[in-house]
Protein backbone atom coordinates (compact mmCIF):
# COMPACT_ATOMS: atom_id res chain seq x y z
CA UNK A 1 -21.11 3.40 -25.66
CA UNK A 2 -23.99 4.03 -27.52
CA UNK A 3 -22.22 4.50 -30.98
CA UNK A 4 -20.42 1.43 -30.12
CA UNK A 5 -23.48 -0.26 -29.23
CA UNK A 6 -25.07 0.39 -32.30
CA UNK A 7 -21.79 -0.05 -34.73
CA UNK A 8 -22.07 -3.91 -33.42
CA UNK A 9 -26.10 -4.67 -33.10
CA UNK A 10 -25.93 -5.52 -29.34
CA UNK A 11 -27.29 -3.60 -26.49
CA UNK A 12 -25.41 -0.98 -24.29
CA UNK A 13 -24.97 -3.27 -21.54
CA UNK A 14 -23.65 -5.75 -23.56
CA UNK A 15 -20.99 -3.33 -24.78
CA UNK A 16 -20.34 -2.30 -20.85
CA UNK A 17 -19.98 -6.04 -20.27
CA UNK A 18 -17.21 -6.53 -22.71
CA UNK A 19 -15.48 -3.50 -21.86
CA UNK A 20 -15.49 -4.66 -18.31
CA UNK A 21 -14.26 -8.00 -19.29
CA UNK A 22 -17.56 -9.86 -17.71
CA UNK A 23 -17.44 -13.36 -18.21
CA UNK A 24 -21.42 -13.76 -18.96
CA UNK A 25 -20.35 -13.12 -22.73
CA UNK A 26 -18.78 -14.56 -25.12
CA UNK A 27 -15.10 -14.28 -25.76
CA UNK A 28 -16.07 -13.51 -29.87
CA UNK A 29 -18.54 -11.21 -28.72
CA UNK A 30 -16.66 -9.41 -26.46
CA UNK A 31 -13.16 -9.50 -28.52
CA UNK A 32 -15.24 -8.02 -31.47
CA UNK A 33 -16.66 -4.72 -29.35
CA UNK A 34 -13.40 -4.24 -28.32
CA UNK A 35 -11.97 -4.43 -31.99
CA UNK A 36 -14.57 -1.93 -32.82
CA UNK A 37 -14.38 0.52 -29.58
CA UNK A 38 -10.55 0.85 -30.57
CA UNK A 39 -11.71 1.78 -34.13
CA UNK A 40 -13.62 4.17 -32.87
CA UNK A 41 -11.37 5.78 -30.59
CA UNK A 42 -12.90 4.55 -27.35
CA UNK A 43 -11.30 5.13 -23.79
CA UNK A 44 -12.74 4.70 -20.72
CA UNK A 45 -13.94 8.14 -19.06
CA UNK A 46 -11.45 8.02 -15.74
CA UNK A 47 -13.79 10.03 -13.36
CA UNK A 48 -16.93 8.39 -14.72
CA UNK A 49 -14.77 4.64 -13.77
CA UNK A 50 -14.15 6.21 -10.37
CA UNK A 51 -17.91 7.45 -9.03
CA UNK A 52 -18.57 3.84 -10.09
CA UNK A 53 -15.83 1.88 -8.49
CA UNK A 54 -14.89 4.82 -5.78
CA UNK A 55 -11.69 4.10 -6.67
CA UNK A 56 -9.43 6.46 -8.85
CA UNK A 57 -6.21 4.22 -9.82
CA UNK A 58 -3.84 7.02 -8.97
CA UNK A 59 -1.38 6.39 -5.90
CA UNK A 60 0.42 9.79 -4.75
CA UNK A 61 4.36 9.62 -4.00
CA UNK A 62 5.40 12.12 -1.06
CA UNK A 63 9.45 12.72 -1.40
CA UNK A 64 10.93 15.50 0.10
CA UNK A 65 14.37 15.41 0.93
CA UNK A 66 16.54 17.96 3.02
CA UNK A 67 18.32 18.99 0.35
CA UNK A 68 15.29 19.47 -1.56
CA UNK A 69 17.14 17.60 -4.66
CA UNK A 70 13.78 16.59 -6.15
CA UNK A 71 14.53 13.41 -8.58
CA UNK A 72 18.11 14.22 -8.95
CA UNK A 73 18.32 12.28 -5.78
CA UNK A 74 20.20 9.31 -7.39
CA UNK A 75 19.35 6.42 -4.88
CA UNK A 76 15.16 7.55 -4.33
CA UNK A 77 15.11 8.19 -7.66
CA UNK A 78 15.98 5.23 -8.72
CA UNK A 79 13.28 4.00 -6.54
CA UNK A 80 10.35 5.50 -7.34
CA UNK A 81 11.39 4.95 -10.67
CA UNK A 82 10.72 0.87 -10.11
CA UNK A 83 7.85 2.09 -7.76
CA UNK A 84 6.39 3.96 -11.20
CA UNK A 85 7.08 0.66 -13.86
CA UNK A 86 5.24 -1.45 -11.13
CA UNK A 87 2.15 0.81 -10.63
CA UNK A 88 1.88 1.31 -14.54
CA UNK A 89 2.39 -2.63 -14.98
CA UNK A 90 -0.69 -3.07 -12.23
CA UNK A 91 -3.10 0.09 -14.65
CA UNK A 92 -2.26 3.10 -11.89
CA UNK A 93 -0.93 6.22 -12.31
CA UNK A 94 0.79 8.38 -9.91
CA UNK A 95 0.66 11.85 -8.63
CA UNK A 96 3.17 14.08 -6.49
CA UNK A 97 1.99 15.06 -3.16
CA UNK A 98 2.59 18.56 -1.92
CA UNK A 99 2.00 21.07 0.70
CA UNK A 100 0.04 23.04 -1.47
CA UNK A 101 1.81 26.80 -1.57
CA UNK A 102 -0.36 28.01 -4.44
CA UNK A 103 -1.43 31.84 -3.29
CA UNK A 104 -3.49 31.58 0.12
CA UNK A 105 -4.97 27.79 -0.48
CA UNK A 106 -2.17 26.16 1.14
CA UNK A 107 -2.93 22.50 1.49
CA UNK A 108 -1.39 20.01 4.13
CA UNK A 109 -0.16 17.01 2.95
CA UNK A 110 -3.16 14.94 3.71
CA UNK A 111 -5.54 17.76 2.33
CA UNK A 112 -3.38 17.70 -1.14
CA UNK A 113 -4.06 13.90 -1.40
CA UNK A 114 -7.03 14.21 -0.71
CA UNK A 115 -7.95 16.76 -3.55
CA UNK A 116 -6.06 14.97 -5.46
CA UNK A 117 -8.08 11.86 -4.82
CA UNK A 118 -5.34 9.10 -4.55
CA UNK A 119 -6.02 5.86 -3.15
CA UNK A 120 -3.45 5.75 -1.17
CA UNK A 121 -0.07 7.39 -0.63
CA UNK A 122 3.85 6.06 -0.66
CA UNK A 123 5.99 8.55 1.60
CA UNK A 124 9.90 8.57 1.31
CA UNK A 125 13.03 10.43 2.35
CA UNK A 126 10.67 13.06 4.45
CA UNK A 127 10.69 14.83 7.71
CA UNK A 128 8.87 11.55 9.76
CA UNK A 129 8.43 14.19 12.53
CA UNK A 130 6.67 16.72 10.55
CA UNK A 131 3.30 17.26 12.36
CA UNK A 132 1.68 17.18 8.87
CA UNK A 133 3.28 13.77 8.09
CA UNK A 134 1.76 12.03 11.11
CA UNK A 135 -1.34 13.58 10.40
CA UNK A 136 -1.24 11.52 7.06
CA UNK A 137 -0.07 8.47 9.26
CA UNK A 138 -2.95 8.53 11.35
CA UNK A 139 -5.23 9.18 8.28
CA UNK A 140 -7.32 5.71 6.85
CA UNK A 141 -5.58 6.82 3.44
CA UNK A 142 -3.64 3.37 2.88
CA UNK A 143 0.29 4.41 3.41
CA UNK A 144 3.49 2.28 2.87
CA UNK A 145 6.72 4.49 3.86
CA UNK A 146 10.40 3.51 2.23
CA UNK A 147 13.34 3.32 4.72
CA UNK A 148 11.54 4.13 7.75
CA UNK A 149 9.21 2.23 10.24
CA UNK A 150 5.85 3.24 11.82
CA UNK A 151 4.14 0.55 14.13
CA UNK A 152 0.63 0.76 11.94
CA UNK A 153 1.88 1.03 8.67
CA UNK A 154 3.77 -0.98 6.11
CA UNK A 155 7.56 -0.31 5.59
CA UNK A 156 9.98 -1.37 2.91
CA UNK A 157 13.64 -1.01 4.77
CA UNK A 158 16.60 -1.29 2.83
CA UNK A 159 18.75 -3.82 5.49
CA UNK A 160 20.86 -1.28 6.63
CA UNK A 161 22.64 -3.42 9.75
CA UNK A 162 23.86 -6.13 7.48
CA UNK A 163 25.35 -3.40 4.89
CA UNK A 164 27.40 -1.52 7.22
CA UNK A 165 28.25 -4.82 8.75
CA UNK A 166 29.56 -6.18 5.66
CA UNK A 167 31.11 -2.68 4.71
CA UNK A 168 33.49 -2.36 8.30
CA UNK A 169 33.80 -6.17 7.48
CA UNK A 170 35.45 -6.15 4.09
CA UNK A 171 37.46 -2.92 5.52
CA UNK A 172 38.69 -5.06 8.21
CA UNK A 173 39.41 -7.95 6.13
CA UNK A 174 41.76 -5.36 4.32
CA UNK A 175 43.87 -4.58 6.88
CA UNK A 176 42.30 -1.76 8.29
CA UNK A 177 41.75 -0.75 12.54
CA UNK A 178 41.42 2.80 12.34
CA UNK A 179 37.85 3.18 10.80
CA UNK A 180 36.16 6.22 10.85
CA UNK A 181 32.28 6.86 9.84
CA UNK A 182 30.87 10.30 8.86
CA UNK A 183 27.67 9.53 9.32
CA UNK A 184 24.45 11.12 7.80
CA UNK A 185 21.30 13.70 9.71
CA UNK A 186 19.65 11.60 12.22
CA UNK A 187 17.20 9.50 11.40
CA UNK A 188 16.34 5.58 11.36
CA UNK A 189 18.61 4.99 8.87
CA UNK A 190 21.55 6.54 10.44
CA UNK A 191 20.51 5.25 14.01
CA UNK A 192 20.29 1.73 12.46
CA UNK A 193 24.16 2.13 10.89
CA UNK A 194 25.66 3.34 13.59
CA UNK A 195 24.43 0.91 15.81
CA UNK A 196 25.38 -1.77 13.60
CA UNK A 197 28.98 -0.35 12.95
CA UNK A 198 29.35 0.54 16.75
CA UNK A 199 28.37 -3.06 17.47
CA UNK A 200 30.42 -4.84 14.35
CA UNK A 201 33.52 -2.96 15.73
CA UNK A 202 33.32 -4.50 19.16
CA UNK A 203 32.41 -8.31 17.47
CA UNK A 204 35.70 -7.84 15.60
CA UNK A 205 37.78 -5.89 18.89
CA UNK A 206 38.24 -2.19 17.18
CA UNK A 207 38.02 0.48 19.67
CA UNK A 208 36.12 3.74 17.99
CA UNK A 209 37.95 6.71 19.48
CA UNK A 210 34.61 9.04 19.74
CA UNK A 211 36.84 11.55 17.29
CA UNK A 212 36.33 8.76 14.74
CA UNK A 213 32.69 9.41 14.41
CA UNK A 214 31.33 12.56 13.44
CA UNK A 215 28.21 14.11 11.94
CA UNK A 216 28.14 14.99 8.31
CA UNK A 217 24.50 15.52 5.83
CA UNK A 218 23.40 13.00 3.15
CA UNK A 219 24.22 13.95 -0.15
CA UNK A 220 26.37 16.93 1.06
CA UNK A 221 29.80 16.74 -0.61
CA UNK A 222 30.19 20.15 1.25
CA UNK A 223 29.67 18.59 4.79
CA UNK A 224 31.41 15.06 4.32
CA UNK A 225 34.72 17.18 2.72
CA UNK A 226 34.71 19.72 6.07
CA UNK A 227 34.24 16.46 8.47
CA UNK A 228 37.02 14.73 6.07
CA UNK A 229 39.33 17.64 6.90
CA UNK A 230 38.49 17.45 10.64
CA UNK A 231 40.15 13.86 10.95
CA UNK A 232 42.78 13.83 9.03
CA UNK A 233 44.20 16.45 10.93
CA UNK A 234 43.88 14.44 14.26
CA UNK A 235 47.27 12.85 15.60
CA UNK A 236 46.34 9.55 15.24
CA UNK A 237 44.08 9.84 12.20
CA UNK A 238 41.98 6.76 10.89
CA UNK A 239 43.16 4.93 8.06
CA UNK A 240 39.80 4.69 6.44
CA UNK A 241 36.77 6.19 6.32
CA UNK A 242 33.46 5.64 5.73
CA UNK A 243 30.84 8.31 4.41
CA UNK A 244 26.83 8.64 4.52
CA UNK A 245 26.67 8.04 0.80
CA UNK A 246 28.16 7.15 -2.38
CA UNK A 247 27.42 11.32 -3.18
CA UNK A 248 28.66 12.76 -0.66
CA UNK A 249 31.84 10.33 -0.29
CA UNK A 250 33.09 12.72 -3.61
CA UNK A 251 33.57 15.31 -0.48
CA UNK A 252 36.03 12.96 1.18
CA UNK A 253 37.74 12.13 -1.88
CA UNK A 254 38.43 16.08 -2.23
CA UNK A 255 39.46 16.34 1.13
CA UNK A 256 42.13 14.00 0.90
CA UNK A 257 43.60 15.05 -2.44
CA UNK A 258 43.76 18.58 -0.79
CA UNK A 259 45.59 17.51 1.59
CA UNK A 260 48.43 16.46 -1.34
CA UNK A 261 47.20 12.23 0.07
CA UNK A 262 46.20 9.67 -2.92
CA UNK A 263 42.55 7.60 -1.87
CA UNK A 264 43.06 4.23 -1.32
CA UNK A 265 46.94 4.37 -1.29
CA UNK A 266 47.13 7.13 1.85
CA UNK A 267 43.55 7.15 2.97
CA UNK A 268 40.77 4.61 2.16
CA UNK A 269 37.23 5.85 1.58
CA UNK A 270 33.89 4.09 1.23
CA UNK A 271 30.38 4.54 0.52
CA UNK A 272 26.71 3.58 0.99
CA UNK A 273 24.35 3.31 -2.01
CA UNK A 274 25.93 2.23 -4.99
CA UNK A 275 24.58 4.71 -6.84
CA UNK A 276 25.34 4.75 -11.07
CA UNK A 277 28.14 7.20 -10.98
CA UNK A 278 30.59 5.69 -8.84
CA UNK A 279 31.04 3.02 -11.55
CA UNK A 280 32.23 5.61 -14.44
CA UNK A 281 34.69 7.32 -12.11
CA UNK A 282 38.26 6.41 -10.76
CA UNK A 283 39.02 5.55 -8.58
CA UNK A 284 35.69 3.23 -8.09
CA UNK A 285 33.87 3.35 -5.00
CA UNK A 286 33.33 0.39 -2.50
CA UNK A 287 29.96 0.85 -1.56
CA UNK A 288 27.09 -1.12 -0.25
CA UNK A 289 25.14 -1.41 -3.29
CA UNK A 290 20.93 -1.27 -2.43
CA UNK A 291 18.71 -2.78 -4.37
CA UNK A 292 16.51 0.02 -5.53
CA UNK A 293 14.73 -2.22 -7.70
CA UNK A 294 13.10 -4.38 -5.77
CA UNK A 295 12.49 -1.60 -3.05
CA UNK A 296 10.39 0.23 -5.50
CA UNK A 297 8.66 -2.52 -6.71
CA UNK A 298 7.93 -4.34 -3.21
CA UNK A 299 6.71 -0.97 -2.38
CA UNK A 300 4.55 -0.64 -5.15
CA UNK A 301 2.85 -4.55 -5.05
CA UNK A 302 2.14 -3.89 -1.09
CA UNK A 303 0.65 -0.25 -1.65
CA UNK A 304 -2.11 -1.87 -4.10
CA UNK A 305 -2.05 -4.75 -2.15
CA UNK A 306 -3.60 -2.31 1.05
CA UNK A 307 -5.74 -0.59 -1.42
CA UNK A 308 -7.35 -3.64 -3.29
CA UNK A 309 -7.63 -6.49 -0.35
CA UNK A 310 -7.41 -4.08 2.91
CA UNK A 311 -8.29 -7.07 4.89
CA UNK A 312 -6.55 -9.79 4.16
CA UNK A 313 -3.02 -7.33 3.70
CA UNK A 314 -0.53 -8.11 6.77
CA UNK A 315 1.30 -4.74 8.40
CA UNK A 316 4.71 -5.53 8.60
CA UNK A 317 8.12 -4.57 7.78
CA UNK A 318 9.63 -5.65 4.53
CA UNK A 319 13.71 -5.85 4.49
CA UNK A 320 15.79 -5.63 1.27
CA UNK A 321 19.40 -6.50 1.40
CA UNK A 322 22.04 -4.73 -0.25
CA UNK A 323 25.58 -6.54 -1.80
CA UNK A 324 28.77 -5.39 -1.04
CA UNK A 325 30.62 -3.51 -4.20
CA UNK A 326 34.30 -3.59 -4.28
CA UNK A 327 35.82 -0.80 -6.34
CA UNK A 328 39.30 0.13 -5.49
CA UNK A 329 38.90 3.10 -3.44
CA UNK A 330 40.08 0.71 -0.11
CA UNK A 331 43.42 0.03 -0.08
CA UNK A 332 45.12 -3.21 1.29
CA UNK A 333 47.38 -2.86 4.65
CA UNK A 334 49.19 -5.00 6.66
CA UNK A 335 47.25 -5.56 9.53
């Protein structure tokens, strides 16, 4: 600042002013330092900006799924992607948090943001019950968590009871009273659809024979084909079924052509994301599509919202609804 100071004749606090966009200067004055400090190959030194503002600009993303799929994950990576646009749009980077495993310094999760100095921390698709993630709960780090609720912290919830109503909906509609649902590893999510399929069924007078519902994983083609297998060997197997994901509904598909059936003209099958893929392949999956969009970007907006105005930020739990996509993977019967 002191070159710059002295390339335009003003003092160094005048310089710091216009950086700083202070509105005791004038707009020529400052728009010419900052002409200059671009000539000059200025940029602001980040841990100098942070000792003075005690804030670093950095939020840290925690996203560890089962499968430990990292980003190929299509449906949170299409999240954090929006989550990353919005926190660039508002000046903040981001940074993966870890369990540090480097040699003997292992790090909790709290610890790593910590070192890391993040100003607060967006957790999704984890282990909730993971003694380490409460910890970082309970911490005064500002958290928002994706797709699952704690009673202190913000949540952004995809509105998983209307999509799985409108899904066993639109399969009624179609003819269908033998619905099955492979449903994912427990968690809110999967409590919150099968309560809301459970409860859909009995609004429109299905019964669910219990053989109908079985576990499966999420994004496990492996788990939803074996399950697949499993109930369309049953006497009085279900005329469609419904899997965890649009991923792992691939499984199902499998399982049905191995069984010498054609999806949607033997067997319907449906998903839950609306994930890219299942647009480019045939036969198209109906799917609840989520909108990973705006969950990213909600999550984003309320995370700096916590950090920047901590008092005047409400706690509460954001919903996002999905639409229903109709590809041709459910076939029409006569009810």
């Amino acid at each position: 600042m002191k070159d710059i100071s002295a390339a335009c004749g003003v003092s160094i606090a005048t310089v710091s002013k216009a950086l700083n966009d202070h509105t005791d200067i004038g707009e020529g004055t400052k728009r010419h330092i900052k002409e200059v400090a671009e000539k000059m190959g200025y940029f602001p030194n980040s841990a100098a900006k942070a000792l003075k503002t005690n804030r670093t600009y950095n939020l840290g993303v925690m996203f560890v799924d089962k499968a430990r799929s990292g980003l190929t994950h299509d449906y949170f990576a299409a999240v954090l992607d929006s989550f990353k646009s919005t926190a660039e749009q508002n000046g903040y980077d981001i940074t993966f948090i870890n369990s540090n495993h480097s040699g003997d310094r292992r790090m909790s999760y709290l610890a790593h943001a910590r070192y890391r100095g993040v100003d607060g921390v967006i957790i999704a698709c984890v282990d909730f019950g993971d003694p380490e993630i409460e910890e970082l709960i309970r911490s005064d780090l500002p958290v928002v968590t994706i797709d699952h609720l704690f009673n202190n912290r913000i949540a952004v919830m995809s509105d998983n009871v209307k999509g799985m109503r409108d899904l066993v909906t639109y399969c009624y509609e179609m003819g269908h009273r033998k619905i099955a649902y492979i449903h994912g590893d427990e968690s809110s999510v999967t409590s919150s659809r099968l309560l809301s399929f459970y409860k859909t069924a009995e609004e429109l007078g299905l019964e669910i024979p219990d053989k109908y519902v079985l576990p499966g994983m999420y994004r496990n083609a492996e788990s939803v084909m074996e399950q697949t297998r499993k109930l369309l060997e049953l006497p009085d197997p279900p005329t469609c079924i419904l899997c965890p994901d649009d991923f792992s509904a691939y499984g199902s598909f499998n399982a049905v052509t191995e069984k010498g059936l054609r999806v949607a003209k033997d067997i319907s099958v449906a998903g839950f994301d609306g994930i890219r893929i299942t647009r480019h392949l045939e036969p198209q999956l109906t799917t609840i599509r989520q909108d990973t969009k705006a969950i990213g970007k909600k999550a984003a907006e309320r995370l700096i919202a916590l950090i920047e105005h901590p008092k005047t930020t409400l706690i509460e739990q954001i919903i996002v609804e999905g639409t229903l996509y109709v590809g041709n993977s459910v076939g029409k019967l006569d009810a």
